[in-house]
C-alpha atoms as a PDB file:
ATOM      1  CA  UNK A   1       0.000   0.000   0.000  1.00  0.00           C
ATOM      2  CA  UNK A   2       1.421   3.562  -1.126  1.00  0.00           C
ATOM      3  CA  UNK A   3       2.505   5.687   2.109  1.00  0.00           C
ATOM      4  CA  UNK A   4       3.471   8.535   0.435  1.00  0.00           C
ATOM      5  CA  UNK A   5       0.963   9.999  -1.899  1.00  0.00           C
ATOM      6  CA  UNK A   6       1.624  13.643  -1.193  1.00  0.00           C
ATOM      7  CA  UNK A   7       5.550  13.936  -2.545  1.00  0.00           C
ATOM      8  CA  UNK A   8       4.597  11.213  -5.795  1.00  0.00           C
ATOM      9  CA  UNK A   9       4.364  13.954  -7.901  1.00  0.00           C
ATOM     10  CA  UNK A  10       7.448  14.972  -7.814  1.00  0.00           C
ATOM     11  CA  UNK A  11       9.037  12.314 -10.093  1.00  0.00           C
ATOM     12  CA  UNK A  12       7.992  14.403 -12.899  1.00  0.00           C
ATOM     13  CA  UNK A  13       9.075  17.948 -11.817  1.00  0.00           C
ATOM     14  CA  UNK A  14      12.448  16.725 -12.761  1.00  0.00           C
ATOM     15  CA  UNK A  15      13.271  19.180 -15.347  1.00  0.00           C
ATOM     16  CA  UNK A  16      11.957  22.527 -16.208  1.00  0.00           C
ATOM     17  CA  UNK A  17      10.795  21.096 -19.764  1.00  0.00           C
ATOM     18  CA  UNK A  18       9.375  17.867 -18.047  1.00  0.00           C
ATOM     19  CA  UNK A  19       7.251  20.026 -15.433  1.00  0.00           C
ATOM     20  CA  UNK A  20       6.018  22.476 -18.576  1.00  0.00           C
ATOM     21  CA  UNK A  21       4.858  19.599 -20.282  1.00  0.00           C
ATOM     22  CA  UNK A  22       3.152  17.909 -17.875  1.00  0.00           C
ATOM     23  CA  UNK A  23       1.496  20.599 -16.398  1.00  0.00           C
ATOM     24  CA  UNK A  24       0.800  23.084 -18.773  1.00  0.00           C
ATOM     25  CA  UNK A  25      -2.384  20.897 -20.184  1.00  0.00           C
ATOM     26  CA  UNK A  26      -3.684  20.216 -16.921  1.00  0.00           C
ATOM     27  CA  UNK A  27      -4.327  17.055 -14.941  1.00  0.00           C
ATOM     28  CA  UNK A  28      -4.981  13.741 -16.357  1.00  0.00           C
ATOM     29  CA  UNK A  29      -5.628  12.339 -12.818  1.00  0.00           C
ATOM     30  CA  UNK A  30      -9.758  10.585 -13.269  1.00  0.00           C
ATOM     31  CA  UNK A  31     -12.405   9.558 -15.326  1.00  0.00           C
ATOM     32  CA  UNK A  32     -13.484  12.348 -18.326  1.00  0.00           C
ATOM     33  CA  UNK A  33     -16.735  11.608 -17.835  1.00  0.00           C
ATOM     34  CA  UNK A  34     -16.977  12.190 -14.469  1.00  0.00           C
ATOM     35  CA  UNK A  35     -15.101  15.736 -15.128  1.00  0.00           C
ATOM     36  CA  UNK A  36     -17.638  16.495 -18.262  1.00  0.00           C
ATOM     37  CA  UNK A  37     -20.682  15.371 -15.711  1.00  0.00           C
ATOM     38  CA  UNK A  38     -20.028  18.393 -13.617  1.00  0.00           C
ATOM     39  CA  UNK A  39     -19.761  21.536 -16.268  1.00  0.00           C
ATOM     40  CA  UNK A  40     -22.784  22.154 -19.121  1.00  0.00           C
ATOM     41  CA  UNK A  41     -23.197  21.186 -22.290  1.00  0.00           C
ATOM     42  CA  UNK A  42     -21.710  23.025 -24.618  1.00  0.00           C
ATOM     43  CA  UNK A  43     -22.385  22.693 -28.259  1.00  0.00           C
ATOM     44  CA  UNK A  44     -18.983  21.532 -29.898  1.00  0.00           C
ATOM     45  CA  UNK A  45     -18.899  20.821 -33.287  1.00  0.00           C
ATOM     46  CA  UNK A  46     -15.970  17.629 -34.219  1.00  0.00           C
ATOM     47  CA  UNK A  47     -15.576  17.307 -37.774  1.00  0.00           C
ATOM     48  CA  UNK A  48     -14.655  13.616 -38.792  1.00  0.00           C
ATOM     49  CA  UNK A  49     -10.823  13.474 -38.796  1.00  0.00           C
ATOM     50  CA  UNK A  50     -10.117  16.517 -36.485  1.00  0.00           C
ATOM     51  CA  UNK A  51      -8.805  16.119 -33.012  1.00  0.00           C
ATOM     52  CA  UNK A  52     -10.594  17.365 -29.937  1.00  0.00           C
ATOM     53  CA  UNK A  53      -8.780  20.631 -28.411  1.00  0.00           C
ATOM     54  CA  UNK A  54      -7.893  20.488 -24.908  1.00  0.00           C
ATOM     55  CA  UNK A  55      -9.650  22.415 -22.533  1.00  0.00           C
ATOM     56  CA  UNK A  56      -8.198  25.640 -21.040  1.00  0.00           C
ATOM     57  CA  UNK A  57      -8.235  25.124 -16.945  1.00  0.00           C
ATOM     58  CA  UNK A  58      -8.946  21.348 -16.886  1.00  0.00           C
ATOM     59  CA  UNK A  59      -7.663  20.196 -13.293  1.00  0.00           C
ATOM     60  CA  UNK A  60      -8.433  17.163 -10.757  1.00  0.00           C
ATOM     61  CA  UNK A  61      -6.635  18.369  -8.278  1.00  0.00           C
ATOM     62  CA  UNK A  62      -2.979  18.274  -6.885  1.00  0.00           C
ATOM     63  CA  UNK A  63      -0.723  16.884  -8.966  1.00  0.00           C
ATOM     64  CA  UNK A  64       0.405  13.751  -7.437  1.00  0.00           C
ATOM     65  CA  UNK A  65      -2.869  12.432  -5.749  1.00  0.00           C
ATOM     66  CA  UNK A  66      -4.898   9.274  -6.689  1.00  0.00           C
ATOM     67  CA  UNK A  67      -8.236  10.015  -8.637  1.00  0.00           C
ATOM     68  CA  UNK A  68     -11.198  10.176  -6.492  1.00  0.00           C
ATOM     69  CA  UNK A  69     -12.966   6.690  -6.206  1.00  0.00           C
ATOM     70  CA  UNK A  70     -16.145   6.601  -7.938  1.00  0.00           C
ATOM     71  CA  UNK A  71     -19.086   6.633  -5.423  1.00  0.00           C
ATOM     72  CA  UNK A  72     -22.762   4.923  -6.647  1.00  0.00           C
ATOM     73  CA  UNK A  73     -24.639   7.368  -8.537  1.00  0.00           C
ATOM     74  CA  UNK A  74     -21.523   9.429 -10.112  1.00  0.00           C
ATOM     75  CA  UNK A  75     -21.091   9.428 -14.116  1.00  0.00           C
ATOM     76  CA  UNK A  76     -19.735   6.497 -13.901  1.00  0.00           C
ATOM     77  CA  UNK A  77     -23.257   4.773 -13.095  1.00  0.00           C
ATOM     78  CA  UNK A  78     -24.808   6.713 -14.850  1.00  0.00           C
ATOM     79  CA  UNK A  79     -26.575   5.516 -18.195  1.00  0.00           C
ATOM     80  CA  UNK A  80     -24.882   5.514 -21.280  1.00  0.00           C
ATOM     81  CA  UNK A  81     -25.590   6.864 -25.048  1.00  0.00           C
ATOM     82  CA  UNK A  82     -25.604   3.796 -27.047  1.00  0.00           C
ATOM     83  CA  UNK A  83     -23.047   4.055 -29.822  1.00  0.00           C
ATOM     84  CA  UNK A  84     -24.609   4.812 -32.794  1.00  0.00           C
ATOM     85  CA  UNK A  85     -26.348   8.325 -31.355  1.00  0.00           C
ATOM     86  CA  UNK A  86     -22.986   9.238 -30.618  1.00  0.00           C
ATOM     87  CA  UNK A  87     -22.322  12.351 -32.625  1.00  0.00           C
ATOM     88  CA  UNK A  88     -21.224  16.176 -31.932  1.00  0.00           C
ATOM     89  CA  UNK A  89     -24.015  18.266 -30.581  1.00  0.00           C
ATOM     90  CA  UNK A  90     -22.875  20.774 -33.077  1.00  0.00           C
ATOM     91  CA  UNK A  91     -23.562  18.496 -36.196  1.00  0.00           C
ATOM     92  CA  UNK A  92     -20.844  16.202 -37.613  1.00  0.00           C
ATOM     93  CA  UNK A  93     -19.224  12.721 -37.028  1.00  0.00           C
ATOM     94  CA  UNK A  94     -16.850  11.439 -34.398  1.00  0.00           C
ATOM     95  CA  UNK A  95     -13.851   9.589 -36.259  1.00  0.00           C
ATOM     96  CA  UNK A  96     -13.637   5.646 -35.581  1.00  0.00           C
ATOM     97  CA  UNK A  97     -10.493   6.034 -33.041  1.00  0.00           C
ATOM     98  CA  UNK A  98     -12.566   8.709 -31.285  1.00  0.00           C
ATOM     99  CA  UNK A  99     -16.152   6.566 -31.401  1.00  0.00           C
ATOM    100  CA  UNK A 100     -13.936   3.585 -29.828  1.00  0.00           C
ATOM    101  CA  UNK A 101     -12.855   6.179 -27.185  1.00  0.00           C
ATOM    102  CA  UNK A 102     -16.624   7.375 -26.248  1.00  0.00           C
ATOM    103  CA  UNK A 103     -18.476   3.957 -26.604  1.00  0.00           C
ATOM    104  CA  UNK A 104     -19.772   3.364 -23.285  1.00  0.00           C
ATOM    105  CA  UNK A 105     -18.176   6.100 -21.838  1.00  0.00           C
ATOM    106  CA  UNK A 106     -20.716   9.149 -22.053  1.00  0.00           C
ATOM    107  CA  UNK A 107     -23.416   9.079 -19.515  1.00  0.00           C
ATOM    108  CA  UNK A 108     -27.030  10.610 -20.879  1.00  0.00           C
ATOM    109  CA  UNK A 109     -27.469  14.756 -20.581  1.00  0.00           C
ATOM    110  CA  UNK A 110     -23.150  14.686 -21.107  1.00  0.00           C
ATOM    111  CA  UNK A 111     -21.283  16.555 -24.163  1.00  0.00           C
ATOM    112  CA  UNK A 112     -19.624  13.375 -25.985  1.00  0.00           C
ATOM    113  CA  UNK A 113     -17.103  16.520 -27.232  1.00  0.00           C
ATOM    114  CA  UNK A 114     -16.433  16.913 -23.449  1.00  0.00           C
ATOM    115  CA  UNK A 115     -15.656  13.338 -22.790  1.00  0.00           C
ATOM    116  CA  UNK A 116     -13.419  13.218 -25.798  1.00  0.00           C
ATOM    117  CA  UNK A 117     -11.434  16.528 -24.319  1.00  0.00           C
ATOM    118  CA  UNK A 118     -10.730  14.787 -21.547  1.00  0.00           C
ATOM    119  CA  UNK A 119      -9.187  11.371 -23.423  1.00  0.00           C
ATOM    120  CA  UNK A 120      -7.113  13.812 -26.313  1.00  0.00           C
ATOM    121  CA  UNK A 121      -5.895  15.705 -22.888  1.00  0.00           C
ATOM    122  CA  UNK A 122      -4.594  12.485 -21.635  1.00  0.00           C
ATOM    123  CA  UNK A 123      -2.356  11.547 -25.049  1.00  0.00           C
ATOM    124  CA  UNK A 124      -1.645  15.281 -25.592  1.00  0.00           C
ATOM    125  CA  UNK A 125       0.289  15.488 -21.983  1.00  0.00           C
ATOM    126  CA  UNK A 126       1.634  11.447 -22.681  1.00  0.00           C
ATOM    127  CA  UNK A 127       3.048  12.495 -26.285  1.00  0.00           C
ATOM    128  CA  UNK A 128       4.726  16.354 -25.583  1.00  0.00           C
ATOM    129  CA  UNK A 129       5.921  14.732 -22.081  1.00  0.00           C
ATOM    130  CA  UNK A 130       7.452  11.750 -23.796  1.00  0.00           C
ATOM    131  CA  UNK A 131       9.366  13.568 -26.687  1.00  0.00           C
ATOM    132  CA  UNK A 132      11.456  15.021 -23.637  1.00  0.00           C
ATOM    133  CA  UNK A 133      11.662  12.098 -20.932  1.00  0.00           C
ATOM    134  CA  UNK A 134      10.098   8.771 -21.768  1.00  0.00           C
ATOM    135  CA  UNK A 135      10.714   8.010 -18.022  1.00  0.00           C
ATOM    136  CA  UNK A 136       8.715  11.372 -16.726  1.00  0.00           C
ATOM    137  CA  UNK A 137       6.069  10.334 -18.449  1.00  0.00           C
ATOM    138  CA  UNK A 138       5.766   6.549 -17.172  1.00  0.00           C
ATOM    139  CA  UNK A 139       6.228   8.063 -13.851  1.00  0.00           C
ATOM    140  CA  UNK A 140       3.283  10.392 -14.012  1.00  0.00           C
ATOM    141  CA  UNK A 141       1.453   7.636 -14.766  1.00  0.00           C
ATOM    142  CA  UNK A 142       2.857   5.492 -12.101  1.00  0.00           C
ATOM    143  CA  UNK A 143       2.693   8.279  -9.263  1.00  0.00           C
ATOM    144  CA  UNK A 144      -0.854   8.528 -10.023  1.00  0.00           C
ATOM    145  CA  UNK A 145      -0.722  11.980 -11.507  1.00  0.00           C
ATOM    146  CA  UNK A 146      -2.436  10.630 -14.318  1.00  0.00           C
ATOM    147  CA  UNK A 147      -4.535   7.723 -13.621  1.00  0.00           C
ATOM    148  CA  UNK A 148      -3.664   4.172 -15.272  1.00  0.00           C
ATOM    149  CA  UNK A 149      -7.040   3.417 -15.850  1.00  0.00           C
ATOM    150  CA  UNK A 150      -7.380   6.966 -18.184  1.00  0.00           C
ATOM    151  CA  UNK A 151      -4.160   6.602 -19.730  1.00  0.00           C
ATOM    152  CA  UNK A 152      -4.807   3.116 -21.244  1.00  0.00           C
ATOM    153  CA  UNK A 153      -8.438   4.023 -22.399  1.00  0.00           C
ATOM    154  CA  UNK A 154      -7.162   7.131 -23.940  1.00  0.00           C
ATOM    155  CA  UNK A 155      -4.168   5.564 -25.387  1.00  0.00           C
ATOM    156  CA  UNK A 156      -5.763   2.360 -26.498  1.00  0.00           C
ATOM    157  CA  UNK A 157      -8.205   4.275 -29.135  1.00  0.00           C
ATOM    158  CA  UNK A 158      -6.705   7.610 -29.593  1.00  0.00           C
ATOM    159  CA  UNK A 159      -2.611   7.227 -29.344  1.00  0.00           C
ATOM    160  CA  UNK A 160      -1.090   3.774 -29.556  1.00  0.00           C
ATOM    161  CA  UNK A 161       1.859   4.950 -30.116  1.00  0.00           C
ATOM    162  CA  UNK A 162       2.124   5.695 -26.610  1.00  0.00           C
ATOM    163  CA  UNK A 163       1.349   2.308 -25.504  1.00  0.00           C
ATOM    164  CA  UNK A 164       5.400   1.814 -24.454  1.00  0.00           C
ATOM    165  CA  UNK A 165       4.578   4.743 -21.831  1.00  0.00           C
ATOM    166  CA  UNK A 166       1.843   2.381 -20.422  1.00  0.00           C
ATOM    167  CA  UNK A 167       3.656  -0.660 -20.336  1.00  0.00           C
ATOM    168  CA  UNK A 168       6.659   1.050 -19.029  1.00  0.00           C
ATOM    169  CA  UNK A 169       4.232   2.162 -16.131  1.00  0.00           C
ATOM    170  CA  UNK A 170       2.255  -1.085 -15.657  1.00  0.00           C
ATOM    171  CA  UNK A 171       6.209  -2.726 -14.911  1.00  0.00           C
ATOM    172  CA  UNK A 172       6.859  -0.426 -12.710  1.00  0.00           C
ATOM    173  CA  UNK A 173       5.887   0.922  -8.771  1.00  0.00           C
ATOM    174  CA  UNK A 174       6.016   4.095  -6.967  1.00  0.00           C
ATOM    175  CA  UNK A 175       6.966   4.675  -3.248  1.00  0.00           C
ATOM    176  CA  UNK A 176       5.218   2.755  -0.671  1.00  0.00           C
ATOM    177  CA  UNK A 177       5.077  -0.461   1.028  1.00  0.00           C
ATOM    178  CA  UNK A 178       4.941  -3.287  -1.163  1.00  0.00           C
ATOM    179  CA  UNK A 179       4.690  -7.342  -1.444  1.00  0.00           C
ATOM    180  CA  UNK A 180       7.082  -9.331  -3.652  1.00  0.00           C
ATOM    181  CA  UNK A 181       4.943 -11.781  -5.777  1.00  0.00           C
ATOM    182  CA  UNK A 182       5.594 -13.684  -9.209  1.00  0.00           C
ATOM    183  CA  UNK A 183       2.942 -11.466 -10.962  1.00  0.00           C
ATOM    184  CA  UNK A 184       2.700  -7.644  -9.621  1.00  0.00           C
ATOM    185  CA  UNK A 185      -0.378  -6.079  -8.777  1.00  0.00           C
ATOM    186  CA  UNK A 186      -0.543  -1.589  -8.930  1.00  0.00           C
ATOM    187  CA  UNK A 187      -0.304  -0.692  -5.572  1.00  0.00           C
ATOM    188  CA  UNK A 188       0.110  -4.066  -3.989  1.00  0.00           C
ATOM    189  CA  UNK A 189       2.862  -6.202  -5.124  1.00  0.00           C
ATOM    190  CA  UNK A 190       6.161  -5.794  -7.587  1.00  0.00           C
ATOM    191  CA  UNK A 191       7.729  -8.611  -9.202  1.00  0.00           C
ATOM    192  CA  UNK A 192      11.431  -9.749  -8.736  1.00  0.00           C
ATOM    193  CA  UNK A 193      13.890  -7.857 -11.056  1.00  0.00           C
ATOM    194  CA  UNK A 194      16.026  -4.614 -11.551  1.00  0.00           C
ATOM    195  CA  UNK A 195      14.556  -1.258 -11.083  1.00  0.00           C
ATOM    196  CA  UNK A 196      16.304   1.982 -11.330  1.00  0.00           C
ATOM    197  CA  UNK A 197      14.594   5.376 -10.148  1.00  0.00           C
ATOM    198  CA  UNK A 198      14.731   7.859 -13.017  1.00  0.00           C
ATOM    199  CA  UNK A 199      14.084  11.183 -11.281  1.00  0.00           C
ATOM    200  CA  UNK A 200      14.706  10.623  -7.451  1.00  0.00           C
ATOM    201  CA  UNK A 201      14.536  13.207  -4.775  1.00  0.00           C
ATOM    202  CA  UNK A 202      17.806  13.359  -2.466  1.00  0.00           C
ATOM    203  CA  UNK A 203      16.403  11.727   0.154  1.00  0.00           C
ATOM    204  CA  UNK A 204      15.511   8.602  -2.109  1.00  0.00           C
ATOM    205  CA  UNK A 205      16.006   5.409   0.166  1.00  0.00           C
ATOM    206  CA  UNK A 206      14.988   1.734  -0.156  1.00  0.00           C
ATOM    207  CA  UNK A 207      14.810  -1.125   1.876  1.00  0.00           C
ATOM    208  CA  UNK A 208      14.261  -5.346   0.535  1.00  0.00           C
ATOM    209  CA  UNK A 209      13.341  -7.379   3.341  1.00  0.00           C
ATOM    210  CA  UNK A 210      12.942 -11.191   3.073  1.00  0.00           C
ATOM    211  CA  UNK A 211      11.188 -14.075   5.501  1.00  0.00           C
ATOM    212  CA  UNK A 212      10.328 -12.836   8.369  1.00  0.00           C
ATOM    213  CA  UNK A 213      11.221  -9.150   7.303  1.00  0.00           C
ATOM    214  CA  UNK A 214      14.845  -9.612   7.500  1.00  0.00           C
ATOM    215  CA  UNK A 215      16.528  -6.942   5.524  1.00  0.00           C
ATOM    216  CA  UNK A 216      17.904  -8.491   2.393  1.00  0.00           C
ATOM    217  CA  UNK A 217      19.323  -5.305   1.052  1.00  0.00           C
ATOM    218  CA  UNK A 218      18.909  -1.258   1.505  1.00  0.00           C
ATOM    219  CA  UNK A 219      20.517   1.850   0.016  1.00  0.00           C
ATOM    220  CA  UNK A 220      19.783   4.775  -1.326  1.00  0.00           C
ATOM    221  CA  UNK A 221      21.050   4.544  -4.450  1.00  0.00           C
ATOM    222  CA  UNK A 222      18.549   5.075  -7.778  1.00  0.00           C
ATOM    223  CA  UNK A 223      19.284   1.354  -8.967  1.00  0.00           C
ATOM    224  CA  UNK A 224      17.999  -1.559  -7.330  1.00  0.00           C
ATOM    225  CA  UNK A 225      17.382  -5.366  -7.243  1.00  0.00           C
ATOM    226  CA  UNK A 226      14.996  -7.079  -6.162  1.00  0.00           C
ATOM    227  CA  UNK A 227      16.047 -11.338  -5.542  1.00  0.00           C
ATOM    228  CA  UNK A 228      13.640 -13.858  -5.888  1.00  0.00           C
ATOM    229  CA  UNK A 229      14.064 -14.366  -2.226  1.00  0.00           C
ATOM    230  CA  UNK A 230      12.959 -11.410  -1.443  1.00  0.00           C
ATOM    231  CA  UNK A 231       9.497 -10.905   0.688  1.00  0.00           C
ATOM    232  CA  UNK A 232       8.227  -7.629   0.690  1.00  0.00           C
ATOM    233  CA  UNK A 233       9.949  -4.034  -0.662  1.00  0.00           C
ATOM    234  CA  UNK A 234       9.677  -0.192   0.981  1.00  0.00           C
ATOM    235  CA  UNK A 235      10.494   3.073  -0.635  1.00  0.00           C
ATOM    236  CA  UNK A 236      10.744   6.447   0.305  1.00  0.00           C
ATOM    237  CA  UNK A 237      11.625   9.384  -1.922  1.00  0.00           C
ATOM    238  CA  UNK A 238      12.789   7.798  -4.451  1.00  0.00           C
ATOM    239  CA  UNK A 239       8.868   8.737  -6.307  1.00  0.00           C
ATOM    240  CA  UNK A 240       8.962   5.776  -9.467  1.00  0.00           C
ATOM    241  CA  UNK A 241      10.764   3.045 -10.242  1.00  0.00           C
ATOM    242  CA  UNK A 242      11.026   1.799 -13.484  1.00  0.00           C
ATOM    243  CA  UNK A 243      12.215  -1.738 -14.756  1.00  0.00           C
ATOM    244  CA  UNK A 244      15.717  -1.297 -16.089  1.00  0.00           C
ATOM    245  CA  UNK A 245      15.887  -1.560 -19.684  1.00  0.00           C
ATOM    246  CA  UNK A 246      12.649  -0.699 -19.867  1.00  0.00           C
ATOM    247  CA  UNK A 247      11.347   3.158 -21.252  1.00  0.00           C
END
C-alpha cells in the first residue's frame, strides 16, 4: 500500500521542460466523464478526422494524488448513449479512433465533445511529455498523476503509439510499502527484477526485506534489485521506479 501519496508527484518535476509539459495541459488524474458530468453542455462541433482541443483550466486536483474513487450514482453509473447516437451536438461525425474512445463512456445529458477533451488531454500530456523524458512520463502515470485506468483508455483508441509509456508504467511501482509476488499487482505487489529510479529526490532510500522481514538489502542509491528471495519491498523518496531496460 502507497505511504506517500503527497511527494509522488514529484518524479515528474524533474526538469523545467518535463514540469512544462506535464502541467501546462492540466491534470490527467480521473475519469473524463466524471469531469464532463459536472460543467454544461456546450455545443462543440468535431468534424470527422479533427482532433478534440484540450480544454483551457482542466484540473483534478494536486498533482500527485490518486483520482477520487467513484461513489454509486456518479457518471460512472450513470446511463450511457448507445453508440450509434454518438455524434457532436454541433452536427458532424466522431472519427472511428474517437467513437472507440466514447463507446460506453458518455453518460445521458453529457457533451460526448467533453468526454473526448478529456481522453485527447490524456495523449496530448503522454506524447509532448514523452518527446522530452520517456521516463517522466511513465512516472506520471505510475505516481498517479495521471490515472492508469485513463491513460490506457485514452491511449488504447486515440494514441497507440504511446502504448510503451503504459507498459513502461504497468512494470513499474512508486513509493510505498509493497509485497514481492511472481505477478505484480498496482499498488500491492512488484515482481522480482532490476529497477532503477529515473528522477529521485535526495532523500531517495529503499529497503528489501525477506522471511520474516529480514533486511535483504537497503541503500539509497537510484538502482535496485529485487532477488527472488525477497518478501516484501519499501520506498521512500525515491517517487517511481522503473524496470531497467525498460522506457
Amino acid at each position: 500500500m502507497r505511504t506517500d501519496r503527497a511527494t509522488a508527484a514529484a518524479a515528474v518535476l524533474v526538469t523545467a521542460a518535463a514540469a512544462l509539459l506535464l502541467t501546462g495541459c492540466g491534470s490527467g488524474g480521473g475519469d473524463p466523464a466524471d469531469k464532463a458530468a459536472e460543467r454544461p453542455t456546450a455545443a462543440v462541433t468535431v468534424s470527422a478526422g479533427a482532433p478534440a482541443t484540450t480544454p483551457a483550466g482542466a484540473s483534478a486536483g494536486p498533482p500527485g494524488t490518486a483520482p477520487a474513487t467513484e461513489a454509486p450514482g456518479s457518471a460512472a453509473d450513470a446511463p450511457k448513449v448507445p453508440g450509434p447516437q454518438l455524434t457532436p451536438p454541433g452536427g458532424g461525425s466522431f472519427t472511428k479512433q474517437q467513437k472507440t474512445y466514447l463507446s460506453g463512456r458518455v453518460p445521458r445529458g453529457t457533451d460526448p465533445v467533453a468526454i473526448l477533451e478529456g481522453g485527447q488531454e490524456i495523449c496530448d500530456r503522454l506524447t509532448r511529455t514523452s518527446q522530452v523524458d520517456k521516463a517522466a512520463a511513465a512516472s506520471a502515470i505510475i505516481t498517479g498523476d495521471i490515472s492508469m485506468s485513463g491513460a490506457s483508455a485514452a491511449v488504447s483508441a486515440l494514441c497507440p503509439d504511446q502504448q510503451p509509456v503504459i507498459d513502461a508504467a504497468r512494470r513499474g511501482f512508486g513509493d510505498g510499502t509493497f509485497t514481492v509476488a511472481a505477478t505484480s499487482a498496482p499498488g500491492t505487489s512488484v515482481t522480482p527484477g532490476r529497477y532503477r529510479a529515473p528522477h529521485p529526490s535526495p532523500s531517495c532510500n529503499w529497503r528489501v526485506t525477506g522471511a520474516n522481514g529480514a533486511t535483504l538489502t537497503s541503500g539509497g542509491a537510484a538502482r535496485l534489485t529485487v532477488p527472488a528471495a525477497a518478501r516484501g519491498i519499501t520506498s521512500s523518496g525515491c517517487y517511481a521506479w522503473l524496470a531497467a531496460g525498460g522506457t
